[in-house]
C-alpha atoms as a PDB file:
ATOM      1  CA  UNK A   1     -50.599  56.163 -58.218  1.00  0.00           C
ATOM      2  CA  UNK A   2     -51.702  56.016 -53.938  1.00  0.00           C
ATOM      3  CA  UNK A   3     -49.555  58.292 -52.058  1.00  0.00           C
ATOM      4  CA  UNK A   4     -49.050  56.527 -48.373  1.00  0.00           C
ATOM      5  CA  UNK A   5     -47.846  58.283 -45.702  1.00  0.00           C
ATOM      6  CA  UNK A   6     -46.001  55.518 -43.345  1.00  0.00           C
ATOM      7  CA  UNK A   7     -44.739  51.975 -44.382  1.00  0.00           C
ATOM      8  CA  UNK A   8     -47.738  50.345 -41.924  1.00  0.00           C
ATOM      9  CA  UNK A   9     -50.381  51.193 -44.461  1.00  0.00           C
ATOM     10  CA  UNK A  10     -49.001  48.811 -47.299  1.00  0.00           C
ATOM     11  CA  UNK A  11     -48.632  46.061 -45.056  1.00  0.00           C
ATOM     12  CA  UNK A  12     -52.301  44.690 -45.222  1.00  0.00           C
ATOM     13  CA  UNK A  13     -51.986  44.972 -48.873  1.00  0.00           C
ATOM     14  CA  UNK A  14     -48.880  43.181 -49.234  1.00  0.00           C
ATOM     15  CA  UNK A  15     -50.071  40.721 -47.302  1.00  0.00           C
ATOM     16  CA  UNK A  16     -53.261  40.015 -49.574  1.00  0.00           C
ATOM     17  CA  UNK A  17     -50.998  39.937 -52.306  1.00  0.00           C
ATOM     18  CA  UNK A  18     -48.956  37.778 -50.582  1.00  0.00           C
ATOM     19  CA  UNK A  19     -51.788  35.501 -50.020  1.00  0.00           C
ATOM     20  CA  UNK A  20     -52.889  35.420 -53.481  1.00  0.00           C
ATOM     21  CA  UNK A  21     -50.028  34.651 -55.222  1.00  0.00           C
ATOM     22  CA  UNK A  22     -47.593  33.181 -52.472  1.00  0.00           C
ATOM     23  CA  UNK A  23     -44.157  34.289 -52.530  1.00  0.00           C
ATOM     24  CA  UNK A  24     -42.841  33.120 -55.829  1.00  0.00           C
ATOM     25  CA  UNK A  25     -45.904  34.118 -57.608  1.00  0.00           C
ATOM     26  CA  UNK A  26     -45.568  37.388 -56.053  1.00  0.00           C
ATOM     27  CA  UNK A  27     -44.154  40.059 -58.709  1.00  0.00           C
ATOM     28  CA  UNK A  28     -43.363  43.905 -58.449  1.00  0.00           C
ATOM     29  CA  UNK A  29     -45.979  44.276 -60.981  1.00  0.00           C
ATOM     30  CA  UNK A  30     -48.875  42.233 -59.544  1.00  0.00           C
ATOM     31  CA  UNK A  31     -47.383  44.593 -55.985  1.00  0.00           C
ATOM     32  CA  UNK A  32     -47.967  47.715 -58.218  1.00  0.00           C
ATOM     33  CA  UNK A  33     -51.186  46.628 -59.833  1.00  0.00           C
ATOM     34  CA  UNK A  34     -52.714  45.599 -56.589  1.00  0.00           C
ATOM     35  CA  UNK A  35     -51.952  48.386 -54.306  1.00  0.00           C
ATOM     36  CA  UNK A  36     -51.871  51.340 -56.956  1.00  0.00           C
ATOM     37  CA  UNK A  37     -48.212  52.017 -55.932  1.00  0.00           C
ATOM     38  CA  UNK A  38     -45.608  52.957 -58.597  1.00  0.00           C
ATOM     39  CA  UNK A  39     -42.044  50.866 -57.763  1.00  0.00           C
ATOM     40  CA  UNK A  40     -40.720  54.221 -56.550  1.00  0.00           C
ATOM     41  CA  UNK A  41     -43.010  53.790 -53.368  1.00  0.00           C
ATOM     42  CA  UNK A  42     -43.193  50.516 -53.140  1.00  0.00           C
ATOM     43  CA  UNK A  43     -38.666  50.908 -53.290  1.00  0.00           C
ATOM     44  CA  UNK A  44     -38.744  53.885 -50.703  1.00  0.00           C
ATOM     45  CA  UNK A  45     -40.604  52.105 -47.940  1.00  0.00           C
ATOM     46  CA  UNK A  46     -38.830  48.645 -49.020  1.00  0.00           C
ATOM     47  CA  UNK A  47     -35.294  49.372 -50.032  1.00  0.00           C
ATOM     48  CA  UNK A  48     -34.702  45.359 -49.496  1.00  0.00           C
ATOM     49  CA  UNK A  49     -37.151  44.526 -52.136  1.00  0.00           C
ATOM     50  CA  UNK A  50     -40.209  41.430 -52.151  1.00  0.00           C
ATOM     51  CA  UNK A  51     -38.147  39.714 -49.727  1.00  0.00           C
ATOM     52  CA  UNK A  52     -38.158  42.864 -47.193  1.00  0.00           C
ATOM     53  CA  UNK A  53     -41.641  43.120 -47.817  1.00  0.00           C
ATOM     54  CA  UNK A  54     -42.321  40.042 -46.988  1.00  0.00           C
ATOM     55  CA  UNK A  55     -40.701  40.184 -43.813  1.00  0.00           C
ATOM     56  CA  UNK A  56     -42.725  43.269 -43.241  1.00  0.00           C
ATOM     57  CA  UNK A  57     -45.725  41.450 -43.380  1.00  0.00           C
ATOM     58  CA  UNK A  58     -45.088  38.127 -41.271  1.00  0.00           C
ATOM     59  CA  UNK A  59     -43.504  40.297 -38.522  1.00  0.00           C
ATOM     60  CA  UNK A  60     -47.112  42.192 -38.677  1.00  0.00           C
ATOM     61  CA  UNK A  61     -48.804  38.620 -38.588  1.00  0.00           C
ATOM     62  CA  UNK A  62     -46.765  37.589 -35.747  1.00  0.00           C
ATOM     63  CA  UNK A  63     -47.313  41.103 -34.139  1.00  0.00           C
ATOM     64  CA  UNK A  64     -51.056  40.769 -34.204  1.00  0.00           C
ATOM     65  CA  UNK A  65     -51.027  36.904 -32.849  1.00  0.00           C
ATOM     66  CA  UNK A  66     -48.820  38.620 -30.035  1.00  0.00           C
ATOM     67  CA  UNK A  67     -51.114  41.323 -28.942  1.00  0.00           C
ATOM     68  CA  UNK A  68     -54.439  38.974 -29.835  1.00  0.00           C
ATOM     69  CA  UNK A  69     -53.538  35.490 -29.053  1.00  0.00           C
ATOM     70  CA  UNK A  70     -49.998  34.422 -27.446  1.00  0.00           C
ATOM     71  CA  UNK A  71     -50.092  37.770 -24.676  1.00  0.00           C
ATOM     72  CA  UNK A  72     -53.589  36.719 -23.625  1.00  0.00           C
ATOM     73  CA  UNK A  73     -53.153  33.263 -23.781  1.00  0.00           C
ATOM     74  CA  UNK A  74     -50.325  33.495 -21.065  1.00  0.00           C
ATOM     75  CA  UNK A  75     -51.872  36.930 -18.740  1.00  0.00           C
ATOM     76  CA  UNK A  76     -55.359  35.976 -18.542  1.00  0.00           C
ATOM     77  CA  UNK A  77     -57.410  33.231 -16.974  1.00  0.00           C
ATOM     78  CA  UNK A  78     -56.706  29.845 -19.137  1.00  0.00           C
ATOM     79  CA  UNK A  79     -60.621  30.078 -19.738  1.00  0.00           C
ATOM     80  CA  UNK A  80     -60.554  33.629 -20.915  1.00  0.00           C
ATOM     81  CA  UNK A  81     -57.362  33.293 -22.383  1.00  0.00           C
ATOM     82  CA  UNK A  82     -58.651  30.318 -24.210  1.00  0.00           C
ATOM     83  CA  UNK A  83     -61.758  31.849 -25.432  1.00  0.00           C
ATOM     84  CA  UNK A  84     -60.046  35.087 -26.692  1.00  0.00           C
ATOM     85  CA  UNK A  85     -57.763  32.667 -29.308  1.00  0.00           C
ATOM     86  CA  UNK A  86     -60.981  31.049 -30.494  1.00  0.00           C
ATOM     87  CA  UNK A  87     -62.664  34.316 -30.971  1.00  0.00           C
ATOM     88  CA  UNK A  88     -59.634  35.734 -32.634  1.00  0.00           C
ATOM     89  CA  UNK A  89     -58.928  32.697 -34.614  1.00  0.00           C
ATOM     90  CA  UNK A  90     -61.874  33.059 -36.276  1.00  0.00           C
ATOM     91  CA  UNK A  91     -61.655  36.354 -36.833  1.00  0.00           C
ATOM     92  CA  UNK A  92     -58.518  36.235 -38.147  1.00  0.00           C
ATOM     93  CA  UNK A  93     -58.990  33.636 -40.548  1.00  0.00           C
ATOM     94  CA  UNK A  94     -62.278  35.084 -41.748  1.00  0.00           C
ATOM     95  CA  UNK A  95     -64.054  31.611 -40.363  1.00  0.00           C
ATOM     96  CA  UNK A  96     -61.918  30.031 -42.926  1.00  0.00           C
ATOM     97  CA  UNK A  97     -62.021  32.254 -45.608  1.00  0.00           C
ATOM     98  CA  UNK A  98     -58.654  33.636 -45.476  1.00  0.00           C
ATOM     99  CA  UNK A  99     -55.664  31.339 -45.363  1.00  0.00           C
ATOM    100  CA  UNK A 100     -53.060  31.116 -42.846  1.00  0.00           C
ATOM    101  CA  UNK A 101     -50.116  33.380 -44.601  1.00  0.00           C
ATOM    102  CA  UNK A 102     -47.117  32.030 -42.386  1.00  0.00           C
ATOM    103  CA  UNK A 103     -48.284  28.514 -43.052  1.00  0.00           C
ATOM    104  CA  UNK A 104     -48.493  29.245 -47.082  1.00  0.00           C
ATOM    105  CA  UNK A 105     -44.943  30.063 -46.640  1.00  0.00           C
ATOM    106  CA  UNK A 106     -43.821  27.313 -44.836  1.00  0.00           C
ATOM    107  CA  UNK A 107     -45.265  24.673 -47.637  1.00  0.00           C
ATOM    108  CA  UNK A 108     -43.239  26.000 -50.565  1.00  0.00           C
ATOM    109  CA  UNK A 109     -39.433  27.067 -51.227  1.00  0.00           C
ATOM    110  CA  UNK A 110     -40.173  29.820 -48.979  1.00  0.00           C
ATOM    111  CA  UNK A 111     -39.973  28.578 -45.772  1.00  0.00           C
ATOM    112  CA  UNK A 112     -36.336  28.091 -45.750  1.00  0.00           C
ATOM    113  CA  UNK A 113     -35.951  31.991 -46.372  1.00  0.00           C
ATOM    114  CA  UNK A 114     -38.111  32.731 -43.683  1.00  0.00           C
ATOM    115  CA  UNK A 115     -37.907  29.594 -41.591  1.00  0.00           C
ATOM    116  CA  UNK A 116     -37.215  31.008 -37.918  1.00  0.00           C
ATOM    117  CA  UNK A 117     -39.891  33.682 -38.115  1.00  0.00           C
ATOM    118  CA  UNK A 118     -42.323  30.784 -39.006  1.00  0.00           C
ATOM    119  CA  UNK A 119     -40.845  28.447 -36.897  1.00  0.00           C
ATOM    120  CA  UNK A 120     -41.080  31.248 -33.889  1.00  0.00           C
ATOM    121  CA  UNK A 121     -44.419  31.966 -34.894  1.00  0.00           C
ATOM    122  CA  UNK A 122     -45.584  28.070 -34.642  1.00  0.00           C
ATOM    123  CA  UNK A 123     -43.629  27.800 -31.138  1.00  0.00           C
ATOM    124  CA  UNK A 124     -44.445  30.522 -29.588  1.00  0.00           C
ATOM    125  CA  UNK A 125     -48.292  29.329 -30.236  1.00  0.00           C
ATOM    126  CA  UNK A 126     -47.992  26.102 -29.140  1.00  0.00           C
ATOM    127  CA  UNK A 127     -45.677  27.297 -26.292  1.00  0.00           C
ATOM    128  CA  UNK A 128     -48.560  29.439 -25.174  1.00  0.00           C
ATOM    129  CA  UNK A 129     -51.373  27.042 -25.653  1.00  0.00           C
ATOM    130  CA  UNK A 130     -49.491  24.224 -23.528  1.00  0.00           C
ATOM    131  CA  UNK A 131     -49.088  26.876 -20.897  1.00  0.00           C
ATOM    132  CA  UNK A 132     -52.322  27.644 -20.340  1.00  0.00           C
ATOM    133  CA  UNK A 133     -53.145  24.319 -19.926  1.00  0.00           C
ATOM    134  CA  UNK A 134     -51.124  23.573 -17.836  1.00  0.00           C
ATOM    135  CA  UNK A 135     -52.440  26.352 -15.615  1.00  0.00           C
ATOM    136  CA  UNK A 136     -55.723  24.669 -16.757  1.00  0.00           C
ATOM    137  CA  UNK A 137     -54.808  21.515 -14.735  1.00  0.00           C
ATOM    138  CA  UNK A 138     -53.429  19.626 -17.657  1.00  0.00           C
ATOM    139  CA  UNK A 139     -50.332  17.463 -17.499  1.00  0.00           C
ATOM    140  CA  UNK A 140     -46.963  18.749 -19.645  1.00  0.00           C
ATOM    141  CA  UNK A 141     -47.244  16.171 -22.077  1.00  0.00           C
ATOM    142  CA  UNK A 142     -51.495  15.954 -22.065  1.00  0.00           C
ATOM    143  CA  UNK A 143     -51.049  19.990 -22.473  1.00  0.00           C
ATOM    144  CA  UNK A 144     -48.130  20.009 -25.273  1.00  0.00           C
ATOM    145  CA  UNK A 145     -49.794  16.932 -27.490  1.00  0.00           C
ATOM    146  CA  UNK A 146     -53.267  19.381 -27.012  1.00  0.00           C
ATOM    147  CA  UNK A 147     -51.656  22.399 -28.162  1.00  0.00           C
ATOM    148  CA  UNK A 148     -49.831  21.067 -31.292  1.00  0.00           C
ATOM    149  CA  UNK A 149     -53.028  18.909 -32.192  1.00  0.00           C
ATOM    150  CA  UNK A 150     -54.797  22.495 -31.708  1.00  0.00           C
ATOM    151  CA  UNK A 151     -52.809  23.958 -33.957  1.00  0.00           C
ATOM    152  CA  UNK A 152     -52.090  21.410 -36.401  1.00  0.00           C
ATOM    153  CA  UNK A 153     -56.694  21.382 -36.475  1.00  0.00           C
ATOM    154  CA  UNK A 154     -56.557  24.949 -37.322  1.00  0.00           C
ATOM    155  CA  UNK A 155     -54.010  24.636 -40.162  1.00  0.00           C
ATOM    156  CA  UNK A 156     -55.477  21.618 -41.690  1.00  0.00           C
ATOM    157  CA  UNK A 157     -59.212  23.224 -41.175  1.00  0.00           C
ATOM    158  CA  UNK A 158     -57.856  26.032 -42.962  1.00  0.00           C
ATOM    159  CA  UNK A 159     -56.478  23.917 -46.096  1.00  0.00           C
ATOM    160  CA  UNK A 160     -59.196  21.422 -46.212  1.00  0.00           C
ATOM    161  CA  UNK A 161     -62.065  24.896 -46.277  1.00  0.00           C
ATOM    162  CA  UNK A 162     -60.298  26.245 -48.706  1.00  0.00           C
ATOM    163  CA  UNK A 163     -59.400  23.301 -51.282  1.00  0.00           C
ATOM    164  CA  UNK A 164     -63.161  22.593 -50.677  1.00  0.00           C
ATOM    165  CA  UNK A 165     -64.408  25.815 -51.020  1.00  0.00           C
ATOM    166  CA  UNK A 166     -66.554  25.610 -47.906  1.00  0.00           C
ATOM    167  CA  UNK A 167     -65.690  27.905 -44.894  1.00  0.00           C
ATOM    168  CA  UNK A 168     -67.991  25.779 -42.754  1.00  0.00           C
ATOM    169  CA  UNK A 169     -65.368  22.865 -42.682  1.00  0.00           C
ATOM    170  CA  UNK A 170     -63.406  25.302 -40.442  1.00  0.00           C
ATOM    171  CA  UNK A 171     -66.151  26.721 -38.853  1.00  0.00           C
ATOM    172  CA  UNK A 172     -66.868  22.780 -37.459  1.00  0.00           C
ATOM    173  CA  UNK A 173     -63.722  21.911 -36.841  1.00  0.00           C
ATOM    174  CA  UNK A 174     -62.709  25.085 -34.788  1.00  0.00           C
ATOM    175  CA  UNK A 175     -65.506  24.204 -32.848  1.00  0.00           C
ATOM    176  CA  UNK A 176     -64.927  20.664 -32.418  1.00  0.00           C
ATOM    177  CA  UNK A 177     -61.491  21.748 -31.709  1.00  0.00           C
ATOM    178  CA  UNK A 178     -62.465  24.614 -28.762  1.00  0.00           C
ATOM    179  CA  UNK A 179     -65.171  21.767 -26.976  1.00  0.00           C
ATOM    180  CA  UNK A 180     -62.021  19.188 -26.447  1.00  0.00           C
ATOM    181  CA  UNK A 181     -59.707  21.859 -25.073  1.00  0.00           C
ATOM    182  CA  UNK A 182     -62.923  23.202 -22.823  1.00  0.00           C
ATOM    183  CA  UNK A 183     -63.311  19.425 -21.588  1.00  0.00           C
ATOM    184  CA  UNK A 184     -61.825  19.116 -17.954  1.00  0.00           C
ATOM    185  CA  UNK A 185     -57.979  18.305 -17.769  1.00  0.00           C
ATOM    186  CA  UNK A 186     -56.978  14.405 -18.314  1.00  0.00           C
ATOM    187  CA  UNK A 187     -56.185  12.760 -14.994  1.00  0.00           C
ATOM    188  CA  UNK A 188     -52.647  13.205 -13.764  1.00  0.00           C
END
């Protein structure tokens, strides 16, 4: 078995698991088979269990979308801030090969468990996005119906790639996506 010397090194790990299995699919032995981590590890850095690790790994999903997406998003320039979540978007997501983990859980019986860090997660996105359009020029409403429609493109880009097996459906619409939020703000 791995010996790990802080909790933050799992996390990545757990989180491919995660992704591979979804929650319920998710067992301490597929954990201990994927990471090479006996239980008494995995129990030490997660007293609570799947469902703390779990937690672990969408507050290190919403962590990351902080530093790379929501934070710029709101500090920088709308056009750099907006061209910063594209870039990371697609990094993230591997250009649509890696599904959206917080969205997984929010399709199945896991959502209600976890349902105000996804919910947070999905607000504090959109929140961000209609911000910076606004600062972009755009009206409230032209800016929130933009955001969510951003959003809801990424998520359904992300499904469609992957039940298709093609990465360039996301690819497309990400860019389809970025060239309508780059066009100039709707009349007032």
């Amino acid at each position: 078995m791995r010996i790990l010397a802080e909790r933050a090194d799992i996390i990545p790990q757990l989180a491919e698991v995660f992704r591979t299995f979804g929650y319920e699919g998710t067992s301490l032995s597929r954990i201990t088979e994927r990471t090479g981590l006996g239980k008494g590890s995995l129990y030490h850095f997660f007293p609570g269990g799947k469902e703390e690790m779990a937690s672990a790994v969408l507050a290190d999903i919403d962590d990351w979308f902080e530093r790379e997406v929501f934070t710029p998003l709101l500090r920088e320039t709308p056009e750099n801030g907006l061209a910063g979540m594209w870039k990371a978007v697609r990094c993230y997501f591997q250009s649509g090969g890696r599904i959206c983990l917080v969205g997984a859980f929010a399709l199945d019986g896991t959502r209600d468990r976890f349902a105000a860090g996804i919910a947070g997660y999905f607000g504090r996105w959109t929140g961000a996005l209609t911000t910076t359009l606004v600062r972009a020029g755009w009206t409230d409403r032209a800016a929130e119906d933009a955001a969510r429609d951003a959003v809801l493109g990424i998520q359904g880009a992300l499904v469609l790639a992957r039940a298709m097996n093609d990465p360039a459906l996301f690819s497309g619409a990400v860019d389809r996506l970025e060239a309508r939020l780059r066009q100039p703000a709707p009349s007032r």
